[in-house]
C-alpha atoms as a PDB file:
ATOM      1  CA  UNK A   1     137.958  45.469  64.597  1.00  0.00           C
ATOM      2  CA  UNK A   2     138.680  46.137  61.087  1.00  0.00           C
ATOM      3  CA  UNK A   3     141.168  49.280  60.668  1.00  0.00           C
ATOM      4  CA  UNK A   4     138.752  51.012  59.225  1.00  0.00           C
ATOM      5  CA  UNK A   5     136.523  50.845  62.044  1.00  0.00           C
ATOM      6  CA  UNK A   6     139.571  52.166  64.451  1.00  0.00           C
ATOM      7  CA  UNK A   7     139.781  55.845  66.027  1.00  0.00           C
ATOM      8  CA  UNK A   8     142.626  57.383  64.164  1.00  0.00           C
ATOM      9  CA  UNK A   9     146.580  55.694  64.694  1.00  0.00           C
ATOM     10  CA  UNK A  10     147.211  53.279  62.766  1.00  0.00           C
ATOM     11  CA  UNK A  11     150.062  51.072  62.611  1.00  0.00           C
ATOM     12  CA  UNK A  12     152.156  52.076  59.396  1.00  0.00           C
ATOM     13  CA  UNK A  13     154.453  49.302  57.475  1.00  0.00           C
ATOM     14  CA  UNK A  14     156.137  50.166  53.782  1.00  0.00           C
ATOM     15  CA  UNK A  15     156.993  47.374  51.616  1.00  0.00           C
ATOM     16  CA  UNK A  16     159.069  47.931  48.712  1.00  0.00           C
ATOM     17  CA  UNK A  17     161.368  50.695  47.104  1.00  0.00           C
ATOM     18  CA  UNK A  18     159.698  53.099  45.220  1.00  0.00           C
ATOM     19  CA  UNK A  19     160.944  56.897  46.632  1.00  0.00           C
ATOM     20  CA  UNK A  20     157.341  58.409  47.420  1.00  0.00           C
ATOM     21  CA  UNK A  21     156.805  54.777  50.334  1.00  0.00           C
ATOM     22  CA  UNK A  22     159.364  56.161  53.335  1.00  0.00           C
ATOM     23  CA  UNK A  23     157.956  59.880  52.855  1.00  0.00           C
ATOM     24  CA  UNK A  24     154.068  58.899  53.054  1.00  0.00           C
ATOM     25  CA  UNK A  25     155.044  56.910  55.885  1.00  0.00           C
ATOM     26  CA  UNK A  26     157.100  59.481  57.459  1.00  0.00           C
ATOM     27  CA  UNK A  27     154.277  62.583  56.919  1.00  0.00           C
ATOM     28  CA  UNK A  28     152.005  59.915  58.624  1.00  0.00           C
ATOM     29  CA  UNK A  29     154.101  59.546  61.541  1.00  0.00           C
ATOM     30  CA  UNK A  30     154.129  63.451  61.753  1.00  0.00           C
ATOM     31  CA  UNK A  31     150.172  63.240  62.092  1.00  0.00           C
ATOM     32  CA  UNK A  32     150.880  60.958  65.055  1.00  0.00           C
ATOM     33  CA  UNK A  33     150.557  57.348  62.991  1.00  0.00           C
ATOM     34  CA  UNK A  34     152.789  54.566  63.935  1.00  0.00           C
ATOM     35  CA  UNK A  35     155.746  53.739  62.117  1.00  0.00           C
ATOM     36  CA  UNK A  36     155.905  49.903  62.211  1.00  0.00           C
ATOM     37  CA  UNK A  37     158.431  48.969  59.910  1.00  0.00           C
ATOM     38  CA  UNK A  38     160.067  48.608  56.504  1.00  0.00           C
ATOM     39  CA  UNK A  39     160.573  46.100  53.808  1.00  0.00           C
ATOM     40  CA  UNK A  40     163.361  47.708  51.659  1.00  0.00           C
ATOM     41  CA  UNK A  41     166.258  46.415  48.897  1.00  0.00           C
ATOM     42  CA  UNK A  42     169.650  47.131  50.119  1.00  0.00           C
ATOM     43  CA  UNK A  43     171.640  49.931  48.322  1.00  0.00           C
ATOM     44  CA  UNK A  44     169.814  52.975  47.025  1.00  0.00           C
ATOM     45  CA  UNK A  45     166.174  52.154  48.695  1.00  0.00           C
ATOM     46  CA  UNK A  46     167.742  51.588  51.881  1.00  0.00           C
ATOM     47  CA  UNK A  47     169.701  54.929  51.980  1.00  0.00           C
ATOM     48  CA  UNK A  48     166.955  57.015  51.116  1.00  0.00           C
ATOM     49  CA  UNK A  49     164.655  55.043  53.604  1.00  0.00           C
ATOM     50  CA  UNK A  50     167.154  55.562  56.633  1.00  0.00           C
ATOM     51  CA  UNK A  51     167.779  58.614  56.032  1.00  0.00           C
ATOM     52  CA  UNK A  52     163.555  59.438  55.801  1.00  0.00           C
ATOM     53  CA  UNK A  53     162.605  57.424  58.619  1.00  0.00           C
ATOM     54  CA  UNK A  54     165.686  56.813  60.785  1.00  0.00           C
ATOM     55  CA  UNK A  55     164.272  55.086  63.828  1.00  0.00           C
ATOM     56  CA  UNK A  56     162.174  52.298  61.535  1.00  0.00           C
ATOM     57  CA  UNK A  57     162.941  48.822  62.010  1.00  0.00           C
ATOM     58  CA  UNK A  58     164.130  47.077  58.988  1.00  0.00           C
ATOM     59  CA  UNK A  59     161.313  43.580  58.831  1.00  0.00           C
ATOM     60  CA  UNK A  60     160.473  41.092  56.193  1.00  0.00           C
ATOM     61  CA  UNK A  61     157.567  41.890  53.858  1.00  0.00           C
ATOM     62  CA  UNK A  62     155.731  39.611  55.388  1.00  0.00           C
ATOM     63  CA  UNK A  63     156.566  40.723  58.743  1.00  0.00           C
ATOM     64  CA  UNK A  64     155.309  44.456  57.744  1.00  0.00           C
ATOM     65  CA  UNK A  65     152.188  43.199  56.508  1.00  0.00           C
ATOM     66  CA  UNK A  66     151.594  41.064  59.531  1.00  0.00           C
ATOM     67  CA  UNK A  67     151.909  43.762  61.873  1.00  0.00           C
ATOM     68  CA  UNK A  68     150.675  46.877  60.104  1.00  0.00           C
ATOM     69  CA  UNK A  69     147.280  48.208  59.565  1.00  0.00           C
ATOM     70  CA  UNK A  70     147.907  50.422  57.086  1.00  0.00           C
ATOM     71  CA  UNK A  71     150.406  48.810  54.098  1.00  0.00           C
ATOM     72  CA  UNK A  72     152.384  51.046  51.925  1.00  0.00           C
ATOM     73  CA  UNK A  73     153.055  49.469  49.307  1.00  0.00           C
ATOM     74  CA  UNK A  74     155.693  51.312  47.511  1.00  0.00           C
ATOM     75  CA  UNK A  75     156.410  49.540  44.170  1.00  0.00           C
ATOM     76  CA  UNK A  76     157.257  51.272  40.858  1.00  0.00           C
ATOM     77  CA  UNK A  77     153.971  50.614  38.404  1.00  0.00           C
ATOM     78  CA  UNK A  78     155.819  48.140  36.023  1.00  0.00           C
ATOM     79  CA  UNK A  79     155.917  45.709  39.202  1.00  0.00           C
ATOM     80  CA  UNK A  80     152.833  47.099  40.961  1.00  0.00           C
ATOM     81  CA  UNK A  81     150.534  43.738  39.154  1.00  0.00           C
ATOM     82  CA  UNK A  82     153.245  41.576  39.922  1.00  0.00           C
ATOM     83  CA  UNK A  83     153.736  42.455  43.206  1.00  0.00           C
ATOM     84  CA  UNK A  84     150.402  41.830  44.235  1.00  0.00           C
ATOM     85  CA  UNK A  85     149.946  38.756  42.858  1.00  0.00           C
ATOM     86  CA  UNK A  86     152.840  37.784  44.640  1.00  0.00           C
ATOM     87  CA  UNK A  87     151.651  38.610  48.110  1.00  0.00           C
ATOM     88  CA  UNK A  88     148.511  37.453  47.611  1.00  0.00           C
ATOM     89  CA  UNK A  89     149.371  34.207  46.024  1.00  0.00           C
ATOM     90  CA  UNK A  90     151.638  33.851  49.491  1.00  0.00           C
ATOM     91  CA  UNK A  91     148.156  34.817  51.371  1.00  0.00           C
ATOM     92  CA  UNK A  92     149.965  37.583  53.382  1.00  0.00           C
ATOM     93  CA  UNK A  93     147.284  40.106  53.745  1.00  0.00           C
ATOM     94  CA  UNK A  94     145.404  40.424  57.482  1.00  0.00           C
ATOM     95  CA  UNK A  95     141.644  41.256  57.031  1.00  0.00           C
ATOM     96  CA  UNK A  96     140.604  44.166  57.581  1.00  0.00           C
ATOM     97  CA  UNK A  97     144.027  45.840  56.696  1.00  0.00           C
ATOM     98  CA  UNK A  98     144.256  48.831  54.428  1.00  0.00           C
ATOM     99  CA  UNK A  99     146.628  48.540  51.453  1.00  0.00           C
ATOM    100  CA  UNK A 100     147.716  51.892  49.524  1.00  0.00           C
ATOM    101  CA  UNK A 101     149.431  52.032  46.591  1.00  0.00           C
ATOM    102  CA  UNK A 102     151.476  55.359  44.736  1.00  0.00           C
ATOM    103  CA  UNK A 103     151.125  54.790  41.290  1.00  0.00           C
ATOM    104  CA  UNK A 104     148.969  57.404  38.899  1.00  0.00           C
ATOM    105  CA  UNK A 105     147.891  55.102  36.299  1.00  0.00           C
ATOM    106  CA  UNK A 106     146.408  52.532  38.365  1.00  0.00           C
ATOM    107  CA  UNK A 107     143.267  52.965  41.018  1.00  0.00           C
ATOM    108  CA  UNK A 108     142.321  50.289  43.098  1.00  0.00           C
ATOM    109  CA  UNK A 109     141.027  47.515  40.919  1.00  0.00           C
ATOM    110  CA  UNK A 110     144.957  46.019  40.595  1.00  0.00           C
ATOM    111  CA  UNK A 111     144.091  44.787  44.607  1.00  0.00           C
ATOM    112  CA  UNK A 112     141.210  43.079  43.349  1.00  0.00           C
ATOM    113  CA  UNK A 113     143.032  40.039  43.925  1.00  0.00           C
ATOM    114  CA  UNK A 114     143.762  40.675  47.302  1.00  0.00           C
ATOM    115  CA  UNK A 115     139.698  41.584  48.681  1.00  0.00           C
ATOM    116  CA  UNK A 116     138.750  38.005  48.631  1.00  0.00           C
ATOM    117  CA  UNK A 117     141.584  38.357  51.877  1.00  0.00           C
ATOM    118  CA  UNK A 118     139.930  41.436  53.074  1.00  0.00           C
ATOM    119  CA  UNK A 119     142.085  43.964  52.539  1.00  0.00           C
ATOM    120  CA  UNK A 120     140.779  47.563  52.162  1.00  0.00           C
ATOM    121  CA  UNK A 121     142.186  49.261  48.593  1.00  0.00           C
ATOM    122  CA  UNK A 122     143.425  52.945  48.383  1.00  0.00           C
ATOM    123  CA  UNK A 123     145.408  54.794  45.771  1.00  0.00           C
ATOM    124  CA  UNK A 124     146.955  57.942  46.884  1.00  0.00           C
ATOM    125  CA  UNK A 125     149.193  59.163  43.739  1.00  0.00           C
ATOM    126  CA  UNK A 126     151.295  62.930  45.133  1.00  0.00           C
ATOM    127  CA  UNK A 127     150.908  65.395  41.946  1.00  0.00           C
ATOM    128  CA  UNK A 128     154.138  66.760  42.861  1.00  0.00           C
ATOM    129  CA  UNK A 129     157.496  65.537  40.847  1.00  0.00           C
ATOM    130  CA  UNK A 130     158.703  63.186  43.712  1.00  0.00           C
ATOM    131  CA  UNK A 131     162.177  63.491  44.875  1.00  0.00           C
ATOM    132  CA  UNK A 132     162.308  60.942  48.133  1.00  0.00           C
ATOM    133  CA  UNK A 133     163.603  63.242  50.281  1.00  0.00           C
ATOM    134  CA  UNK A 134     162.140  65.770  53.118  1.00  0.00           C
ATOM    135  CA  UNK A 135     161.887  68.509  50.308  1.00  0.00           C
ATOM    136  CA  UNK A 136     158.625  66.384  49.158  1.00  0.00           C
ATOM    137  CA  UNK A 137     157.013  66.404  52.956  1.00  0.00           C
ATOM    138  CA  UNK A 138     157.254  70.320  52.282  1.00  0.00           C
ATOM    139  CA  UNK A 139     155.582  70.578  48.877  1.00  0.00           C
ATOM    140  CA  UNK A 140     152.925  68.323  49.563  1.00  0.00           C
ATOM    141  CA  UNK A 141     151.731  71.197  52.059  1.00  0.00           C
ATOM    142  CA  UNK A 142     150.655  73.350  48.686  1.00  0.00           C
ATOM    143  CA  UNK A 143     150.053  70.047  46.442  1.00  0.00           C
ATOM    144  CA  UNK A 144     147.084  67.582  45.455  1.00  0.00           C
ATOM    145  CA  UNK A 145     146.872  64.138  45.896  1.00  0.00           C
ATOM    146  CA  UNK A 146     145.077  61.976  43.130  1.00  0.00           C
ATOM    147  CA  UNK A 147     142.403  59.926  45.380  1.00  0.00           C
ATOM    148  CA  UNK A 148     140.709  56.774  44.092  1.00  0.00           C
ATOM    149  CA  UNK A 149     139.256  53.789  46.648  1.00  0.00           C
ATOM    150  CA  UNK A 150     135.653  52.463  46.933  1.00  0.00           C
ATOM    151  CA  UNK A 151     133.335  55.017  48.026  1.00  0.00           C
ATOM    152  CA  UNK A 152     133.145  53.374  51.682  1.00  0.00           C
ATOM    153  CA  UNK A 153     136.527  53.920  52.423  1.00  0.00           C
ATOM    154  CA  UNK A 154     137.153  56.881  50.155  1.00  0.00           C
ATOM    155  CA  UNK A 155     136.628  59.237  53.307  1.00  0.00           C
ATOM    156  CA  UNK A 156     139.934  57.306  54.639  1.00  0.00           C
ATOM    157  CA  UNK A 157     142.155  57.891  51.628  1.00  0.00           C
ATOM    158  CA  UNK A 158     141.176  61.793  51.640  1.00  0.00           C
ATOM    159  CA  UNK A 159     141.865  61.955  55.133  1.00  0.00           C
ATOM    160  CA  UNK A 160     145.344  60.214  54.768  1.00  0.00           C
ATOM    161  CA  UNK A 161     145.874  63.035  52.361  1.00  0.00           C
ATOM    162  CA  UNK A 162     144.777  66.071  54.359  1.00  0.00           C
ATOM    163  CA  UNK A 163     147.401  64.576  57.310  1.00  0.00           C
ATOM    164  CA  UNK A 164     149.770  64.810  54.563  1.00  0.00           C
ATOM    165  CA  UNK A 165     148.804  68.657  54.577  1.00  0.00           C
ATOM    166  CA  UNK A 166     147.927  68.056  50.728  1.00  0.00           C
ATOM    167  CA  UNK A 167     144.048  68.145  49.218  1.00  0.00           C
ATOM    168  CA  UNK A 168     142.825  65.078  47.974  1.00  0.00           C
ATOM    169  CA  UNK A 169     141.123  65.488  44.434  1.00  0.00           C
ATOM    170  CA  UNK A 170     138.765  62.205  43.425  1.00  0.00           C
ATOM    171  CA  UNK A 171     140.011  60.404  40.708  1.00  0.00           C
ATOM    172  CA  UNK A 172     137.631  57.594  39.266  1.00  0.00           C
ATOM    173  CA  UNK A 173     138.796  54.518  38.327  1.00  0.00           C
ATOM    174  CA  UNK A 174     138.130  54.625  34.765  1.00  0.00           C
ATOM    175  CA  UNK A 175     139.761  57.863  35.014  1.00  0.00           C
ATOM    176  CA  UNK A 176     143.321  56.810  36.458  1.00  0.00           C
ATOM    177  CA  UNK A 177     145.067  56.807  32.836  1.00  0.00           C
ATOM    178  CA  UNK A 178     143.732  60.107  31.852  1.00  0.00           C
ATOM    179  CA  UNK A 179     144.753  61.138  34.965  1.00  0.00           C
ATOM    180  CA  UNK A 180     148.184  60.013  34.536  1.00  0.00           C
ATOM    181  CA  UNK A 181     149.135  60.857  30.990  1.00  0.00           C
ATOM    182  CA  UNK A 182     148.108  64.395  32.507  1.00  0.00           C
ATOM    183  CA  UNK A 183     150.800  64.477  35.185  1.00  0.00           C
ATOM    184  CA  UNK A 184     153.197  62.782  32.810  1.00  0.00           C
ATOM    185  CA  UNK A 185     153.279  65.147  30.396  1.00  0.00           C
ATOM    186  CA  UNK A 186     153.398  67.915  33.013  1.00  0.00           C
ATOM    187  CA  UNK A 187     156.368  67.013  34.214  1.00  0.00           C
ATOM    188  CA  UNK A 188     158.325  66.046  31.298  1.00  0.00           C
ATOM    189  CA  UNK A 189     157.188  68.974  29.433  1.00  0.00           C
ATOM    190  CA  UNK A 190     158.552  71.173  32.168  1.00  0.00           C
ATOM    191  CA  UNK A 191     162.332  69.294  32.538  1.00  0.00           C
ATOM    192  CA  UNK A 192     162.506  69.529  28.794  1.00  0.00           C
ATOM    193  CA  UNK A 193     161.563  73.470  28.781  1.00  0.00           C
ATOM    194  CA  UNK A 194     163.811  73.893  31.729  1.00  0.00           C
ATOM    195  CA  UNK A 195     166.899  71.969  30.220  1.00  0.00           C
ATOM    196  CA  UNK A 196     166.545  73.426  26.833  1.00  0.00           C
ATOM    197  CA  UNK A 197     166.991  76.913  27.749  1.00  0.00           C
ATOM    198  CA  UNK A 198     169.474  76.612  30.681  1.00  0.00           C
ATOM    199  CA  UNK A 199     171.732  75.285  27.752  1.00  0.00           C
ATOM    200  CA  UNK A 200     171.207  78.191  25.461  1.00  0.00           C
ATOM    201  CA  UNK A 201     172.053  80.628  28.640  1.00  0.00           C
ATOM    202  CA  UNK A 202     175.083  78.573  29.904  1.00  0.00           C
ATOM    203  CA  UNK A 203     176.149  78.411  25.867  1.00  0.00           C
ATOM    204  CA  UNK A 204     176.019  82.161  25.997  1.00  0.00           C
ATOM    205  CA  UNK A 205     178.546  82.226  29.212  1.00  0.00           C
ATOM    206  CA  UNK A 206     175.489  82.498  31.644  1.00  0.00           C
ATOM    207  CA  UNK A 207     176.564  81.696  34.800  1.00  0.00           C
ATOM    208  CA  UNK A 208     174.182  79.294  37.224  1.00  0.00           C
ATOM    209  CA  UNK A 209     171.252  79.619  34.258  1.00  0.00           C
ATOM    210  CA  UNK A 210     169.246  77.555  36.551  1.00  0.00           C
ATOM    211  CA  UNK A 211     168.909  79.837  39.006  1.00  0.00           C
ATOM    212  CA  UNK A 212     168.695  83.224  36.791  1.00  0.00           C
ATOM    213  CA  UNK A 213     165.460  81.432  35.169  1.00  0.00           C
ATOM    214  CA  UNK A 214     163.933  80.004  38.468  1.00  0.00           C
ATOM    215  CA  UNK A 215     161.837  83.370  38.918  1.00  0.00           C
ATOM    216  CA  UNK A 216     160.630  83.535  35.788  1.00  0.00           C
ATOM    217  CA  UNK A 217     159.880  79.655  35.153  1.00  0.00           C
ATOM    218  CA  UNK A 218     158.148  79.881  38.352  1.00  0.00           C
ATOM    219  CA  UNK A 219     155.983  83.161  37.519  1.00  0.00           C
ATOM    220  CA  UNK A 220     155.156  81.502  33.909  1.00  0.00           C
ATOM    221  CA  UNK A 221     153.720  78.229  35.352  1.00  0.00           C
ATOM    222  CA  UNK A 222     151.802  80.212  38.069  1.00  0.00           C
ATOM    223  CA  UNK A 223     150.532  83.103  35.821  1.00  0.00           C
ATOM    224  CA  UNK A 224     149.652  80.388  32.714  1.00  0.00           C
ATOM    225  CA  UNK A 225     147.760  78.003  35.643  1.00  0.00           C
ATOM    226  CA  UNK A 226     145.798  81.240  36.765  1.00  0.00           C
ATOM    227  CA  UNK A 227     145.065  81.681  33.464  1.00  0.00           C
ATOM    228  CA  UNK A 228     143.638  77.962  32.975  1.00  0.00           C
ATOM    229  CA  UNK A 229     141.508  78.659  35.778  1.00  0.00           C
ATOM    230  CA  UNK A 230     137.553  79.007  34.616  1.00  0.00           C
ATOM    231  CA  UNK A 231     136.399  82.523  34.611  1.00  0.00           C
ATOM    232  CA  UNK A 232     133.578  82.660  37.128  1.00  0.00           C
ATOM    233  CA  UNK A 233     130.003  83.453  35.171  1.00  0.00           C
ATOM    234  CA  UNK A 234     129.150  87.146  36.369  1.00  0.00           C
ATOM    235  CA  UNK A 235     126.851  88.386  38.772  1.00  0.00           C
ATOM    236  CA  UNK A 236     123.590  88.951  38.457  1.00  0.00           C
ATOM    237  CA  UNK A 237     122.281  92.199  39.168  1.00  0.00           C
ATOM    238  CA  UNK A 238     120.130  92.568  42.040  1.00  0.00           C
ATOM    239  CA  UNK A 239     116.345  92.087  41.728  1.00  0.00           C
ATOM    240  CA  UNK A 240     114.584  95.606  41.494  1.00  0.00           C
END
């Protein structure tokens, strides 16, 4: 039976060291998943993934991917393409297994490789500025998730997302770059903002500027995304 044929747990492996892997595998385990493992560098990867998932066993890639149904695989997207090829090239994927990836610009069609081995694609990319810690588990409960997989097994990645506590929004492929430069310049936008003032305030002998202008950054972004909202077409007046 195919994972995506199974009731609900699945069997949850990360491979690889990009910050957003060990928390989408811990929310998971939260919703009741299994945590089956972890493929991680030593050093910086490994802290944040101990401290994340603390009881995880530390496995081979290829272990993870032998024994998981679900695959996190948690690569930065300048290695994403070469990491695939890679594993594939190795023939490590199990049929039937799903394979999720974390990267904005890309949907599924980087795994393309890997089908002809039977894996099942999903990209889940959090819209939230990604820290690797439990603060992210906690923001995800009022954030999006960027959604793209083939519409069979689309209904899996949004329901991944909802166990996160986030909302999945659909993301088509062609889409994924748009998508992308969007939440790039979101974010950088906003650290540049944030930096530029809190040095004019600490210049002026401000002390903490960060956290005198964390009530009003906060009530500009949410007043300015209220206003970017579409105004709803008025009502029509009752039939006489």
């Amino acid at each position: 039976m195919s994972a995506a044929q199974r009731d609900g747990r699945l069997g949850v492996g990360v491979v690889g060291d990009d910050p957003f892997g060990p928390v989408f595998a811990a929310g998971l385990a939260g919703a009741g998943h299994a945590l089956i493992g972890i493929a991680v560098s030593e050093g910086l990867a490994a802290d944040r993934a101990e401290a994340m998932l603390p009881f995880s066993q530390r496995l081979s890639a290829e272990q993870v991917i032998e024994r998981s149904e679900l695959v996190v695989l948690a690569e930065p997207a300048d290695r994403l393409e070469q990491r695939i090829r890679e594993l594939t090239e190795a023939r490590m994927w199990v049929p039937g297994q799903l394979v999720v990836h974390h990267c904005a610009e890309f949907g599924t069609a980087l795994l393309g490789p890997a089908l002809d081995q039977g894996v099942i694609p999903l990209a889940i990319h959090p819209a939230i500025d990604v820290t690797g810690t439990s603060i992210d588990l906690v923001r995800l409960r009022e954030g999006w998730c960027g959604v793209t997989a083939p519409r069979p097994v689309l209904p899996i990645a949004q329901a991944l997302v909802v166990e996160l506590g986030a909302e999945p929004v659909v993301i088509a492929e062609q889409d994924r770059a748009t998508y992308a430069e969007a939440i790039d310049t979101a974010t950088s936008f906003t650290r540049s903002i944030v930096q530029q003032v809190t040095a004019l305030l600490a210049g002026i002998g401000v002390d903490q500027p960060g956290f005198v202008l964390s009530s009003l950054v906060r009530s500009a972004a949410d007043n300015a995304l209220a206003e970017a909202q579409p105004t709803p077409p008025p009502l029509e007046p009752p039939p006489v």
